[in-house]
C-alpha atoms as a PDB file:
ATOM      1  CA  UNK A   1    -121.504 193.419  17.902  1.00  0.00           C
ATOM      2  CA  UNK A   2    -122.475 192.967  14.420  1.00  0.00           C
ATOM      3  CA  UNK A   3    -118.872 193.807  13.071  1.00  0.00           C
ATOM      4  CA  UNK A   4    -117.210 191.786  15.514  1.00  0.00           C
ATOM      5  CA  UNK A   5    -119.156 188.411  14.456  1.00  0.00           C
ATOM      6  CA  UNK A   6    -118.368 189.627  10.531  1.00  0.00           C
ATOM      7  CA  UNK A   7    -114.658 189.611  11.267  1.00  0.00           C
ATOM      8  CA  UNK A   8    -114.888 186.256  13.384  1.00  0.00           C
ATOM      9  CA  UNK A   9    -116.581 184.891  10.278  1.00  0.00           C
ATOM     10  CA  UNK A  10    -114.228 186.167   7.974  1.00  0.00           C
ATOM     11  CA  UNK A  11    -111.347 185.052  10.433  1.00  0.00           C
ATOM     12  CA  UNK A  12    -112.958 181.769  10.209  1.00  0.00           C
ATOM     13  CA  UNK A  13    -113.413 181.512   6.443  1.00  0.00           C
ATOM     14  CA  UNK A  14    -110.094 183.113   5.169  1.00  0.00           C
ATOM     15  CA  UNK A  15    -108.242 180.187   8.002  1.00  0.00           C
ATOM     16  CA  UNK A  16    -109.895 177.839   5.795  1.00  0.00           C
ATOM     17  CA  UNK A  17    -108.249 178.741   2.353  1.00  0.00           C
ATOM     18  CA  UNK A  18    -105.048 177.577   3.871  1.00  0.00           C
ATOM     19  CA  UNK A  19    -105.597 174.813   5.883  1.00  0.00           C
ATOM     20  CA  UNK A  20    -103.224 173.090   8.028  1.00  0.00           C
ATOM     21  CA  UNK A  21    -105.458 169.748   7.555  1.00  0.00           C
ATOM     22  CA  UNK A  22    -104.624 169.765   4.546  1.00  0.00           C
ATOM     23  CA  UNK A  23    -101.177 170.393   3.998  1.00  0.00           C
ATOM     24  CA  UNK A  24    -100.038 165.902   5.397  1.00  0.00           C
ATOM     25  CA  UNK A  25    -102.250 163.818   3.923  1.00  0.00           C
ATOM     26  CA  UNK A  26    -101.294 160.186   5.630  1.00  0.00           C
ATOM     27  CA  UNK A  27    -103.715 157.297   4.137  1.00  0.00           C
ATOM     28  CA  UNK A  28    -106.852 156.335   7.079  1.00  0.00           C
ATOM     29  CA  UNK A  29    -109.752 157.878   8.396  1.00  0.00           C
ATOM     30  CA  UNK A  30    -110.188 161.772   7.313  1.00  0.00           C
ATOM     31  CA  UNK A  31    -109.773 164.014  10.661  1.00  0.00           C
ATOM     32  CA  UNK A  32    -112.955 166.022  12.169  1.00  0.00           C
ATOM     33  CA  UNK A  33    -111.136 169.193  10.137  1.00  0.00           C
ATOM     34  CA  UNK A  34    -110.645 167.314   7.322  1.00  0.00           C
ATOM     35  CA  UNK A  35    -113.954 166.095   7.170  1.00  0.00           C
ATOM     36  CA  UNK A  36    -115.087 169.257   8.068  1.00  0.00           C
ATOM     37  CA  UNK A  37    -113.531 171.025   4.878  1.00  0.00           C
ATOM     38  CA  UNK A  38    -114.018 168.031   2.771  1.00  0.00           C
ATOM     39  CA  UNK A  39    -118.275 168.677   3.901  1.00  0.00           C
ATOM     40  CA  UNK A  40    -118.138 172.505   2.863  1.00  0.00           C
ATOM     41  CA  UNK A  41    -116.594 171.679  -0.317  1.00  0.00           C
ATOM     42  CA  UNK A  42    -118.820 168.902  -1.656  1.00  0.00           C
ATOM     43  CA  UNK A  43    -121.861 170.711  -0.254  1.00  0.00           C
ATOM     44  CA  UNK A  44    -120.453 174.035  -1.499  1.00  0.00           C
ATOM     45  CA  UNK A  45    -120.825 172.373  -5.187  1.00  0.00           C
ATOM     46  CA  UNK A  46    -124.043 170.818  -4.651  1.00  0.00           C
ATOM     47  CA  UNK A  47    -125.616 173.421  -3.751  1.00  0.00           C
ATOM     48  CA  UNK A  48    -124.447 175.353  -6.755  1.00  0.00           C
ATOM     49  CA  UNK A  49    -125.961 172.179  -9.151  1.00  0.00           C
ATOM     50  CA  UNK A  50    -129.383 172.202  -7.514  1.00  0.00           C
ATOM     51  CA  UNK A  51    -129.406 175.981  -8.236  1.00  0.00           C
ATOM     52  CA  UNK A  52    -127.649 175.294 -11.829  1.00  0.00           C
ATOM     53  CA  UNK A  53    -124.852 177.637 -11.254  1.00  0.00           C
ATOM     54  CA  UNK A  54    -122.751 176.333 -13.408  1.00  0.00           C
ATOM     55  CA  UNK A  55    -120.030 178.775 -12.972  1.00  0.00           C
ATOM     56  CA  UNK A  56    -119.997 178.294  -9.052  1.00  0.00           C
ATOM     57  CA  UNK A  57    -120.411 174.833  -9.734  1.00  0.00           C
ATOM     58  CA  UNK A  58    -117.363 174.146 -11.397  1.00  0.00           C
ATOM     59  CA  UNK A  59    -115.107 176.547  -9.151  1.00  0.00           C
ATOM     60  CA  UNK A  60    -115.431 173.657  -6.806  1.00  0.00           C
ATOM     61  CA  UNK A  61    -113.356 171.532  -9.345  1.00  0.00           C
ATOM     62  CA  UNK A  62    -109.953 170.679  -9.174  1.00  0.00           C
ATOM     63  CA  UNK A  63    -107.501 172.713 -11.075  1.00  0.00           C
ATOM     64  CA  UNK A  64    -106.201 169.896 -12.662  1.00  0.00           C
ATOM     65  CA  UNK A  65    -109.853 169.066 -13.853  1.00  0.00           C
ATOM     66  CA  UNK A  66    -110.551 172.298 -15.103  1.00  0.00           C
ATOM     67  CA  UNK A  67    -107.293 171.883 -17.196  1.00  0.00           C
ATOM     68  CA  UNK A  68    -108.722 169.350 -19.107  1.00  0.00           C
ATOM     69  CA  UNK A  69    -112.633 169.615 -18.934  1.00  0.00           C
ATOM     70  CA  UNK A  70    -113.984 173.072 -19.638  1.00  0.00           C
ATOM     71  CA  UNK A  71    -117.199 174.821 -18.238  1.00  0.00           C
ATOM     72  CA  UNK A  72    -119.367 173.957 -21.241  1.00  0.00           C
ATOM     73  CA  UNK A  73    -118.693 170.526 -21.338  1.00  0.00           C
ATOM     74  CA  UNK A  74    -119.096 170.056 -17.408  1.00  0.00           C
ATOM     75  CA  UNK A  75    -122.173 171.611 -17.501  1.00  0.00           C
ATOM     76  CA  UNK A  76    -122.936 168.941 -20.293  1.00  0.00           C
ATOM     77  CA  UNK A  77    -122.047 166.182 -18.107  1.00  0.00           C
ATOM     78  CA  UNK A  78    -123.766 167.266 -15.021  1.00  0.00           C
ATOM     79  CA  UNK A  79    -126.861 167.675 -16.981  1.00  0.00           C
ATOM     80  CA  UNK A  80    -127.058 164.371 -18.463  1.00  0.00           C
ATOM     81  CA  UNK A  81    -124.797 162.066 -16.326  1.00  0.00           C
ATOM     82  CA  UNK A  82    -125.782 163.657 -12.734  1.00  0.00           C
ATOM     83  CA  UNK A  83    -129.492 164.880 -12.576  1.00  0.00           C
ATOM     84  CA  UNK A  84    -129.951 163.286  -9.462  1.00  0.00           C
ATOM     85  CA  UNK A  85    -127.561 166.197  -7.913  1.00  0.00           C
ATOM     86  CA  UNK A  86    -129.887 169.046  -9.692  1.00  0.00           C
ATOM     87  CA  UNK A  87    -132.907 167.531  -8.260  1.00  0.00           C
ATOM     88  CA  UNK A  88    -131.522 166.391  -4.882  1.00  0.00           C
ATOM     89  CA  UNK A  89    -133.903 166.279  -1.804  1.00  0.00           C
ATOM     90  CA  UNK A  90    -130.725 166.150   0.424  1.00  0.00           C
ATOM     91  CA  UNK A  91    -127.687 164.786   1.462  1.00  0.00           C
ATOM     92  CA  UNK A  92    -125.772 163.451   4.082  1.00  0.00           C
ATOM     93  CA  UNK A  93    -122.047 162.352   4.746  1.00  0.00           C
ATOM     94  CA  UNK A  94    -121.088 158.881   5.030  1.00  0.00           C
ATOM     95  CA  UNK A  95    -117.409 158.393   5.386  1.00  0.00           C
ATOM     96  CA  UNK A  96    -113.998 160.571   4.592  1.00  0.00           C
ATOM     97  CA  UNK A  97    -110.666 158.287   4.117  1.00  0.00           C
ATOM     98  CA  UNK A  98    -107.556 159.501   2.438  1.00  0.00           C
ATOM     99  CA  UNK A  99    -106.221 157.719   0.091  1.00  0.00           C
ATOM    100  CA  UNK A 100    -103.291 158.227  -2.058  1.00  0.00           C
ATOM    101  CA  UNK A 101    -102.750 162.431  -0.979  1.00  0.00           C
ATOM    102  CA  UNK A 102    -106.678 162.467  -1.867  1.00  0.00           C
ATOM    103  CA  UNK A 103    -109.762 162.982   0.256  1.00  0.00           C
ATOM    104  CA  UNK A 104    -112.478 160.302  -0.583  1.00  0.00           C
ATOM    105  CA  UNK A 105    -115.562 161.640   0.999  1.00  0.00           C
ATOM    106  CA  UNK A 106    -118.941 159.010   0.589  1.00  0.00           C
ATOM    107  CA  UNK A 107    -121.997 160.802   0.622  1.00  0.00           C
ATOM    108  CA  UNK A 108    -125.970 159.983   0.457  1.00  0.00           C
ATOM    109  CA  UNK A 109    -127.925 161.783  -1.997  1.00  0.00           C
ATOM    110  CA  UNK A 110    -131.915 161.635  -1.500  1.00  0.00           C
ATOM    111  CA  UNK A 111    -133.255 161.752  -5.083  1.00  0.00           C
ATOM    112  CA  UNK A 112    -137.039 161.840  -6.589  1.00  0.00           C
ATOM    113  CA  UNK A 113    -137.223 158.137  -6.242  1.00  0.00           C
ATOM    114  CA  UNK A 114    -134.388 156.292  -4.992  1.00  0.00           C
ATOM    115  CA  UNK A 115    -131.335 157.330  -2.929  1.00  0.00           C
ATOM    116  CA  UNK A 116    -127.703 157.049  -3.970  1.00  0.00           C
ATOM    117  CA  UNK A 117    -124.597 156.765  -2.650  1.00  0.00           C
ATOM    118  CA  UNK A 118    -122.107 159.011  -4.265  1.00  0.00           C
ATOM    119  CA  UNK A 119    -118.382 158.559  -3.705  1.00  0.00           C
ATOM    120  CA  UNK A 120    -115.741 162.054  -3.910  1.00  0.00           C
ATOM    121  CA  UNK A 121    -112.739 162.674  -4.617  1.00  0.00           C
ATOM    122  CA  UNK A 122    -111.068 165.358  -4.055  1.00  0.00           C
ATOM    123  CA  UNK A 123    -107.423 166.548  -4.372  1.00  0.00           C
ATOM    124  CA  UNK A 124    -105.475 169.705  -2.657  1.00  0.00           C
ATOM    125  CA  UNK A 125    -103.670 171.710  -4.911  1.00  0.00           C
ATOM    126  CA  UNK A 126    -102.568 174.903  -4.610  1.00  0.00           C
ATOM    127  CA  UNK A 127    -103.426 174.121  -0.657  1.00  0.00           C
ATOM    128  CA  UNK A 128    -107.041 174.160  -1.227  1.00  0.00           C
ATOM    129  CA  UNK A 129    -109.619 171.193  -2.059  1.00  0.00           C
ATOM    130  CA  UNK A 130    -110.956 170.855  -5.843  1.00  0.00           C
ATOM    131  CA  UNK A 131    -113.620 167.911  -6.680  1.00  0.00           C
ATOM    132  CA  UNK A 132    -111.289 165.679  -9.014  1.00  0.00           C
ATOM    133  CA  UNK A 133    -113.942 163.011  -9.722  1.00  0.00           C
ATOM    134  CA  UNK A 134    -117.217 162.191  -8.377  1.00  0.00           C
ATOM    135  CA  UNK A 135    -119.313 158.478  -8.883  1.00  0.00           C
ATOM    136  CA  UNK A 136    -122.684 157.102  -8.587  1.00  0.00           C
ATOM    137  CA  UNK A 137    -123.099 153.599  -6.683  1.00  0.00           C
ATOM    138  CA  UNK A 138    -126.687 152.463  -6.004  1.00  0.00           C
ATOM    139  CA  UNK A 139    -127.507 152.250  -2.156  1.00  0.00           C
ATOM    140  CA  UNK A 140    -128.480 148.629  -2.409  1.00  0.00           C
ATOM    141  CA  UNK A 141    -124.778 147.946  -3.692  1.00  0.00           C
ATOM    142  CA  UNK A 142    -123.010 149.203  -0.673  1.00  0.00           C
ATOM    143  CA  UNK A 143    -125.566 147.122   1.335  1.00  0.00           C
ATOM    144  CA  UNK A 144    -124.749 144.225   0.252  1.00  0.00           C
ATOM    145  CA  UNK A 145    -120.942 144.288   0.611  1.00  0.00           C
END
């Protein structure tokens, strides 16, 4: 039983290297496997802040953005410019559009004292997903517009 569910999970995972939902990006609303992919990713990276992997960390970047920022000096800029991911209390997902052949995935972060909304973005090269850019907008921004 046990190797059965290992190869279904390795089925499962090795289908999502090459995704299909990811291979026509038309502009709208993200679909359920696109937001689905879009989820593991971002929380994929996260995950590996909070736990200040770097090296996992930045795996989750685009290729394009590793061509141009290396792993020192992202681990430079997610110290200073993005505590609020190392010290996260959770987050949620808000809305996934494409835009432009890119995923933009919004997200909720739950920091130490406030909450932020974070917006992704996230390109397919290669036929997989790499974090191109991420921003910070305060919560009480998006509420007001």
């Amino acid at each position: 039983m046990k190797a059965v569910l290992a190869l279904t999970l390795l089925l499962l995972l090795s289908g999502c290297a090459s995704s299909p939902a990811l291979s026509n990006l038309m502009d709208g609303s993200c679909s359920p496997s696109q937001q689905l992919l879009a989820k593991d990713h971002i929380s994929g990276q996260i995950d590996a802040i909070a736990d200040q992997n770097w090296q996992k960390a930045y795996s989750f970047a685009a290729k394009s953005f590793q061509e141009t920022i290396d792993l020192d000096r992202f681990t430079e800029i997610i110290s200073q410019q993005y505590v609020l991911l190392i010290t996260n209390k959770g987050y949620t997902f808000d809305s996934c559009e494409i835009e432009n052949e890119r995923l933009v995935q919004k997200i909720t972060v739950v920091g130490l004292n406030d909450d932020f909304r974070m917006t992704y973005r996230l390109s397919v090269e290669d036929e997989k997903l790499g974090v191109v850019a991420a921003a910070v907008t305060d919560v009480s921004e998006d509420i007001s517009t």
